[in-house]
N, C-alpha and C. Protein backbone atom coordinates (compact mmCIF):
# COMPACT_ATOMS: atom_id res chain seq x y z
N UNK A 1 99.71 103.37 146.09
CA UNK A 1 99.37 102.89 144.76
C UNK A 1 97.85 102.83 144.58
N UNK A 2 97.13 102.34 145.33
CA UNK A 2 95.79 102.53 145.47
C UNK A 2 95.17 104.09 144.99
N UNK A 3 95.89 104.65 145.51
CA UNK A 3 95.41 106.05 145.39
C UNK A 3 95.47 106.83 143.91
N UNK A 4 96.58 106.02 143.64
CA UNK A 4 96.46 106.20 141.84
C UNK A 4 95.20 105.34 140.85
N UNK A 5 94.88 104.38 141.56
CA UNK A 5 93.53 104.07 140.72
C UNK A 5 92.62 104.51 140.98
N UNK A 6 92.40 104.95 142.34
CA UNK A 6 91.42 106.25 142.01
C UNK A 6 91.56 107.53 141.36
N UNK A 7 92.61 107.71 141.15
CA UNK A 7 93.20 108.99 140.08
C UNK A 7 92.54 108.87 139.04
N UNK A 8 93.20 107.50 138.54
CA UNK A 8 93.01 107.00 136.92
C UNK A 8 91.26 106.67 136.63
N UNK A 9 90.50 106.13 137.95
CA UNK A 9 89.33 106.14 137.81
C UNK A 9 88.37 107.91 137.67
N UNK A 10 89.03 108.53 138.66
CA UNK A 10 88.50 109.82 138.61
C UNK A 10 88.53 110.00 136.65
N UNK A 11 89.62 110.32 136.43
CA UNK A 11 89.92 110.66 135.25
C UNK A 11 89.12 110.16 133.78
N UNK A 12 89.52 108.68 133.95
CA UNK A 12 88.20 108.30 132.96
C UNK A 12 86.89 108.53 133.08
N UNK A 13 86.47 108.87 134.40
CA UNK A 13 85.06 108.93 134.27
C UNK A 13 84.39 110.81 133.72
N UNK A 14 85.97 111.30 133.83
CA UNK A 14 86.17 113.26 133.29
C UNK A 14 85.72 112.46 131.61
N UNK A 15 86.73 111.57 131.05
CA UNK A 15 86.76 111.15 129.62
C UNK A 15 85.06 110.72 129.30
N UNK A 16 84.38 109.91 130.00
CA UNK A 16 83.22 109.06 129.93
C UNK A 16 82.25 110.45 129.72
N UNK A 17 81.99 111.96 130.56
CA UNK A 17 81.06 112.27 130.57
C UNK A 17 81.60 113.26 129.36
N UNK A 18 82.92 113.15 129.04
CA UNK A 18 83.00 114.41 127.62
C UNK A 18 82.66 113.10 126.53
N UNK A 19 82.94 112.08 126.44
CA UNK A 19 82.58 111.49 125.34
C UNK A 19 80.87 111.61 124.67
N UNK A 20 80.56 111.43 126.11
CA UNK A 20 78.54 111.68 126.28
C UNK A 20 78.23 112.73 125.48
N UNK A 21 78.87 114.21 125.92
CA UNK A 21 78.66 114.99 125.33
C UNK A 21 78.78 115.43 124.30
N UNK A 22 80.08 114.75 124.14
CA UNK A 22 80.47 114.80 122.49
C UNK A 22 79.70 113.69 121.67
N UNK A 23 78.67 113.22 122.28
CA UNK A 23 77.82 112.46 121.35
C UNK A 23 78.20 111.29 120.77
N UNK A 24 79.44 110.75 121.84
CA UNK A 24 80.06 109.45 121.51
C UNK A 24 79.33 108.17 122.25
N UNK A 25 78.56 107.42 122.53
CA UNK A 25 77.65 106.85 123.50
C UNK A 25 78.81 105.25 123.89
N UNK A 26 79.03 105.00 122.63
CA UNK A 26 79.90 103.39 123.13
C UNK A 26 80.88 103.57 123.34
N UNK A 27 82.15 105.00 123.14
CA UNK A 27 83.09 105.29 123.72
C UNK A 27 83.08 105.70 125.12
N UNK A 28 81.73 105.87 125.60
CA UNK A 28 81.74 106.96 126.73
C UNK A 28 81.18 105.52 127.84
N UNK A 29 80.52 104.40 127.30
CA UNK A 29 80.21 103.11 127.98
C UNK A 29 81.51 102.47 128.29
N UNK A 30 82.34 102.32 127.45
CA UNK A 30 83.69 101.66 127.53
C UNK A 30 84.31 102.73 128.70
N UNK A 31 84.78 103.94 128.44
CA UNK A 31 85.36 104.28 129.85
C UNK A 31 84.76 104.22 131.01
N UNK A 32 83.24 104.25 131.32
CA UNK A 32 82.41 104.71 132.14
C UNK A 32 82.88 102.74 133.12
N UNK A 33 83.09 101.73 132.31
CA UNK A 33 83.33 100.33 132.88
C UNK A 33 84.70 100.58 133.16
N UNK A 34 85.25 101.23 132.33
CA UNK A 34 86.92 101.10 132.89
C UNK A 34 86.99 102.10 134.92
N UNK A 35 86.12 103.03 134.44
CA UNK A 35 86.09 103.99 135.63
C UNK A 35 86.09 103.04 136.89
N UNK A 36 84.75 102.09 136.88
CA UNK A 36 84.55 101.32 137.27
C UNK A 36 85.13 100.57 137.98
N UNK A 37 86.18 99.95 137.20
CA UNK A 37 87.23 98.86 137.29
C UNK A 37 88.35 99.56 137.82
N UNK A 38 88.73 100.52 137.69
CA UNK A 38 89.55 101.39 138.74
C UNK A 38 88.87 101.80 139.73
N UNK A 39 87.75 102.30 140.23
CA UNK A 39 87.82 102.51 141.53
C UNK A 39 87.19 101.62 142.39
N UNK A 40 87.14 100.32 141.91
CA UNK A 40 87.06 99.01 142.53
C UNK A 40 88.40 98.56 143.12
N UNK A 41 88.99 98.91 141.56
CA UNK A 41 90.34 98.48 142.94
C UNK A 41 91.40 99.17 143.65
N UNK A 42 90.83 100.62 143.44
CA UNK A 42 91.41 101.36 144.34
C UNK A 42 91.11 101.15 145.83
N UNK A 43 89.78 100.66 146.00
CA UNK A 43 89.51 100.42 147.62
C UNK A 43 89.70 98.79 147.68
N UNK A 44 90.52 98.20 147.12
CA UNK A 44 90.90 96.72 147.21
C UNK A 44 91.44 96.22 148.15
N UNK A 45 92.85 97.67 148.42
CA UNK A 45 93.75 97.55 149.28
C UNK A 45 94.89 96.64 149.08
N UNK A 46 94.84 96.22 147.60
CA UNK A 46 96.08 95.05 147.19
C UNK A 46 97.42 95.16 147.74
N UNK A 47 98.59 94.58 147.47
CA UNK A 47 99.70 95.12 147.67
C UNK A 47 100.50 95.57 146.37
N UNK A 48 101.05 96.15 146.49
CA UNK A 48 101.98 97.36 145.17
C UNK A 48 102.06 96.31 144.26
N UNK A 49 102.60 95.38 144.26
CA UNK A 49 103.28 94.29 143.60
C UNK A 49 101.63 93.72 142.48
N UNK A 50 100.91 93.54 143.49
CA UNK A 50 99.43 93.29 142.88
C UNK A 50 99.13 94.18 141.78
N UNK A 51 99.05 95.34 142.04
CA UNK A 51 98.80 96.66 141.65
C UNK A 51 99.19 96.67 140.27
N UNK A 52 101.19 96.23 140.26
CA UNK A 52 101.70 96.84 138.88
C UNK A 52 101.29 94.97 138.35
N UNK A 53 100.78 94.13 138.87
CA UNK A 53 100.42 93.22 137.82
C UNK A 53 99.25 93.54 137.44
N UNK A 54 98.34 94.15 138.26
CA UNK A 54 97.19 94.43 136.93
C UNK A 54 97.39 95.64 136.37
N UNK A 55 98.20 96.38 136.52
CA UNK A 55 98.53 97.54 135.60
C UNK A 55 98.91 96.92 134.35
N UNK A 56 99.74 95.81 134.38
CA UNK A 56 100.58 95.11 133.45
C UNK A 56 99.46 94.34 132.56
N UNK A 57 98.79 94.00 132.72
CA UNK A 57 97.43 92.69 132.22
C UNK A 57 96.79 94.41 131.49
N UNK A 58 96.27 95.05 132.43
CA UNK A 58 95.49 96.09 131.77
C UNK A 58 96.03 96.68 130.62
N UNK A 59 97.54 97.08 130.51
CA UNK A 59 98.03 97.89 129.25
C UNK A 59 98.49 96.23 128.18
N UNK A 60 98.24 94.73 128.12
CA UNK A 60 98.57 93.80 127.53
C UNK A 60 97.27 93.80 126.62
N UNK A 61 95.92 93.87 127.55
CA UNK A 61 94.89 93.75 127.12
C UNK A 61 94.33 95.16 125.75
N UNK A 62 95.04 96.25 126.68
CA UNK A 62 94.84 97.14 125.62
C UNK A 62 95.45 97.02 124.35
N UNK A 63 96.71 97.41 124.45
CA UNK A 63 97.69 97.19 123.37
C UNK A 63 97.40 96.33 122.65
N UNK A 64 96.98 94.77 123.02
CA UNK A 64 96.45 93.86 121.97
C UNK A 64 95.26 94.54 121.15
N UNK A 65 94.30 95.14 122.01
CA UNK A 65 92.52 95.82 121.44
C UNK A 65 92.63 96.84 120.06
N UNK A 66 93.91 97.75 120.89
CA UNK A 66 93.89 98.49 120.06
C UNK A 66 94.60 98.48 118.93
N UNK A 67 96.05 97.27 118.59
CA UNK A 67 96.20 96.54 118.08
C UNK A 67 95.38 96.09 116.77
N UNK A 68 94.44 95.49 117.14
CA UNK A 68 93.40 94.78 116.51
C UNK A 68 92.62 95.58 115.88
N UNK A 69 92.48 96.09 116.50
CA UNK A 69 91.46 97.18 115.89
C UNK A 69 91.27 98.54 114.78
N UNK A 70 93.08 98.58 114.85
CA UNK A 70 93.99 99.84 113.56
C UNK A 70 94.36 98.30 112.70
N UNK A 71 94.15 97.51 112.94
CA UNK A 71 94.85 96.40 111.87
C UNK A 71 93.89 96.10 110.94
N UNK A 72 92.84 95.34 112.20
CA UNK A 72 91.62 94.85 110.98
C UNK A 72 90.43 95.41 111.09
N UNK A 73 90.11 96.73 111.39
CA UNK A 73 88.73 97.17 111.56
C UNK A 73 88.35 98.88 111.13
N UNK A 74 89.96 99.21 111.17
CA UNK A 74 89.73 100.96 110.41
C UNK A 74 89.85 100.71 109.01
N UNK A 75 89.38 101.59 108.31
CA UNK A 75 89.34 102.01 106.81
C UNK A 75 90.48 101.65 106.54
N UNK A 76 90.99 101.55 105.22
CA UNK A 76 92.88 101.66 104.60
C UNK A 76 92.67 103.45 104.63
N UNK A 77 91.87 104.29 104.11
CA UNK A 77 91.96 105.74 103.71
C UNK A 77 91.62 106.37 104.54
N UNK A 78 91.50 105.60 105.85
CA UNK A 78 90.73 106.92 107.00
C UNK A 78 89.46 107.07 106.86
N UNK A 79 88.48 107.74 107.74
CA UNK A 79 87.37 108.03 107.87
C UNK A 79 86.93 108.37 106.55
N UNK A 80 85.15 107.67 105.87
CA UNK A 80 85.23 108.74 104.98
C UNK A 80 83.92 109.85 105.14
């Protein structure tokens, strides 16, 4: 299980340097901490059980963010 947060860390940090490029700077800060936060605890060494509870907290925390954020912070008409 460990070895999948370094997956998931590898991966966001692929997302962090295309965001850069794509000239996204606070999207590409936000993954570049998430990267972070996965391959911290990929060398944690937790046990599995550990693992899918912060998997569980991590997709609670999102889902609420992003949540919040299509509710009260995008346009009603979309980008204009």
């Amino acid at each position: 299980m460990d070895k999948m947060y370094r997956v998931m860390g590898f991966w966001t940090g692929i997302f962090s340097v295309l965001f850069y490029v794509g000239h996204m700077p606070k999207t590409s800060l936000l993954f570049l901490a998430q990267t972070g936060f996965f391959i911290l605890l990929g060398y944690l060494k937790l046990s599995e059980r550990m693992y899918v509870y912060v998997f569980f907290v991590y997709l609670t925390l999102f889902f609420a963010g992003f949540t919040y954020w299509t509710t009260f912070m995008m346009p009603l008409n979309g980008p204009l």
